[in-house]
C-alpha atoms as a PDB file:
ATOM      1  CA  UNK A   1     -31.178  25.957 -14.742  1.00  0.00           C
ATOM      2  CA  UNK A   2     -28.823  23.069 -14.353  1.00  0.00           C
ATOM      3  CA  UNK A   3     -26.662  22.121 -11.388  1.00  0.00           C
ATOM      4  CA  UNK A   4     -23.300  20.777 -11.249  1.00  0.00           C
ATOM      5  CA  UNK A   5     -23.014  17.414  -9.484  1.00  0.00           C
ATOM      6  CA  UNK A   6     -19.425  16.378  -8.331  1.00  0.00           C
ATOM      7  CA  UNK A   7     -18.618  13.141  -7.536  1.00  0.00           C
ATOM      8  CA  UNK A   8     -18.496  12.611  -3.494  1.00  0.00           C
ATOM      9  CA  UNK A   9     -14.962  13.382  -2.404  1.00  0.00           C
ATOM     10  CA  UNK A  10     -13.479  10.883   0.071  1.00  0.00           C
ATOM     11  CA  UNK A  11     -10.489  12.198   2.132  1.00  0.00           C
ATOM     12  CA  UNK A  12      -9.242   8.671   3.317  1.00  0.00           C
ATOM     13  CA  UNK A  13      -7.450   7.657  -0.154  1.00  0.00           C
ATOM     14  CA  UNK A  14      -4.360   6.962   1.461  1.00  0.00           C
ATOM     15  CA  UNK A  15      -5.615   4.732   4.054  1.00  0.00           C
ATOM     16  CA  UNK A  16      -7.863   3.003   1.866  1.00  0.00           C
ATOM     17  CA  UNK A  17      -4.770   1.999  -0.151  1.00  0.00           C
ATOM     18  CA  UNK A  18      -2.562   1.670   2.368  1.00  0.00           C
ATOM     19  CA  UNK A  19      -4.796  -1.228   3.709  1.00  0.00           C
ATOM     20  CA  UNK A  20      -5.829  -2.550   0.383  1.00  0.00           C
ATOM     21  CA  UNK A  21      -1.699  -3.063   0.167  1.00  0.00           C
ATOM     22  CA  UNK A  22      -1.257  -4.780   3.300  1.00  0.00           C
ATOM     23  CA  UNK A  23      -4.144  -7.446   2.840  1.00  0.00           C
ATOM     24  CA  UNK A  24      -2.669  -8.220  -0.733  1.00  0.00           C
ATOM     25  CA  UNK A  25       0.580  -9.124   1.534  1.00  0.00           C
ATOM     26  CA  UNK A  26      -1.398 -11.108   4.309  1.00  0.00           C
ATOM     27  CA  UNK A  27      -1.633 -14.435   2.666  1.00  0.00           C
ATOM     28  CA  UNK A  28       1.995 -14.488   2.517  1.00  0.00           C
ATOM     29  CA  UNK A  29       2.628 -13.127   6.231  1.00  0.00           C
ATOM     30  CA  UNK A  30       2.614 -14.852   9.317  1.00  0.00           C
ATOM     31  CA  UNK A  31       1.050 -12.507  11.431  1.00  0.00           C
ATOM     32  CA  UNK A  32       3.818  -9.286  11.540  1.00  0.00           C
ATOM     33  CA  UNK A  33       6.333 -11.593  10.377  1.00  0.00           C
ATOM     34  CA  UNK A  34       7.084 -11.620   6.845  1.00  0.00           C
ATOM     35  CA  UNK A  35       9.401 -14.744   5.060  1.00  0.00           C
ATOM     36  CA  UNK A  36      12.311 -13.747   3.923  1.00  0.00           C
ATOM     37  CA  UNK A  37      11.673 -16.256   1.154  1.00  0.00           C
ATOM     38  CA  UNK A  38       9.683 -13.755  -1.043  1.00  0.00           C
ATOM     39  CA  UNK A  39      10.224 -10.482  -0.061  1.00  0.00           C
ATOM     40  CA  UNK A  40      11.131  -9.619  -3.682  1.00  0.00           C
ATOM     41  CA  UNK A  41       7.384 -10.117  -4.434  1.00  0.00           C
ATOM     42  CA  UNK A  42       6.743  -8.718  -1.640  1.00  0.00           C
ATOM     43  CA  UNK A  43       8.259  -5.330  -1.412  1.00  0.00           C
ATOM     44  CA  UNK A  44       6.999  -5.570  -5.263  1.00  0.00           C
ATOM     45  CA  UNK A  45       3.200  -5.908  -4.442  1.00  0.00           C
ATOM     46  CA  UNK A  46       3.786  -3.160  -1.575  1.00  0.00           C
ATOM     47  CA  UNK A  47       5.809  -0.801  -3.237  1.00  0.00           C
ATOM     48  CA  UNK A  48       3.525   1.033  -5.886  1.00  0.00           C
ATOM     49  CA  UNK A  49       5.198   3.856  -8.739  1.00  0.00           C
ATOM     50  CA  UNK A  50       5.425   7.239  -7.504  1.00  0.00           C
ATOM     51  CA  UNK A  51       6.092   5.747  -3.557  1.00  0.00           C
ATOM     52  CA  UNK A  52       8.750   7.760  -1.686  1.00  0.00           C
ATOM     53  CA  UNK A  53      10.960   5.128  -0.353  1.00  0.00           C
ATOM     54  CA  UNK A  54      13.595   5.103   2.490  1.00  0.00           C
ATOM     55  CA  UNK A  55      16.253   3.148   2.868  1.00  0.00           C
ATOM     56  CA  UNK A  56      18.653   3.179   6.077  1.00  0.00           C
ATOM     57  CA  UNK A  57      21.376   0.962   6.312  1.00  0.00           C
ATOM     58  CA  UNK A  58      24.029   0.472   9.778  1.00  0.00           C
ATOM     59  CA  UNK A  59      27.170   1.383   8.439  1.00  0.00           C
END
């Protein structure tokens, strides 16, 4: 008799990658404050395919 063997399920994913994201953007912050220099590459290395994204304007 055999037994199946999954793979170990983690169920922090999203956190995992949500922190991998912001120390990609670290070296480029200072502290909270990000340059408005590069936010192009910025919002780039943040934003990944498949994000939802929200943007709100003051009109």
């Amino acid at each position: 008799m055999t037994l199946n063997q999954q793979a170990p399920k983690f169920w922090n994913t999203r956190r995992n990658e949500k922190a991998r994201r912001i120390e990609s953007v670290q070296a480029v912050a200072q502290g909270k404050v990000l340059p408005t220099n590069p936010v192009t590459v910025i919002l780039e290395t943040l934003i990944a395919s498949g994000d939802r994204v929200v943007l709100e304007g003051n009109n």
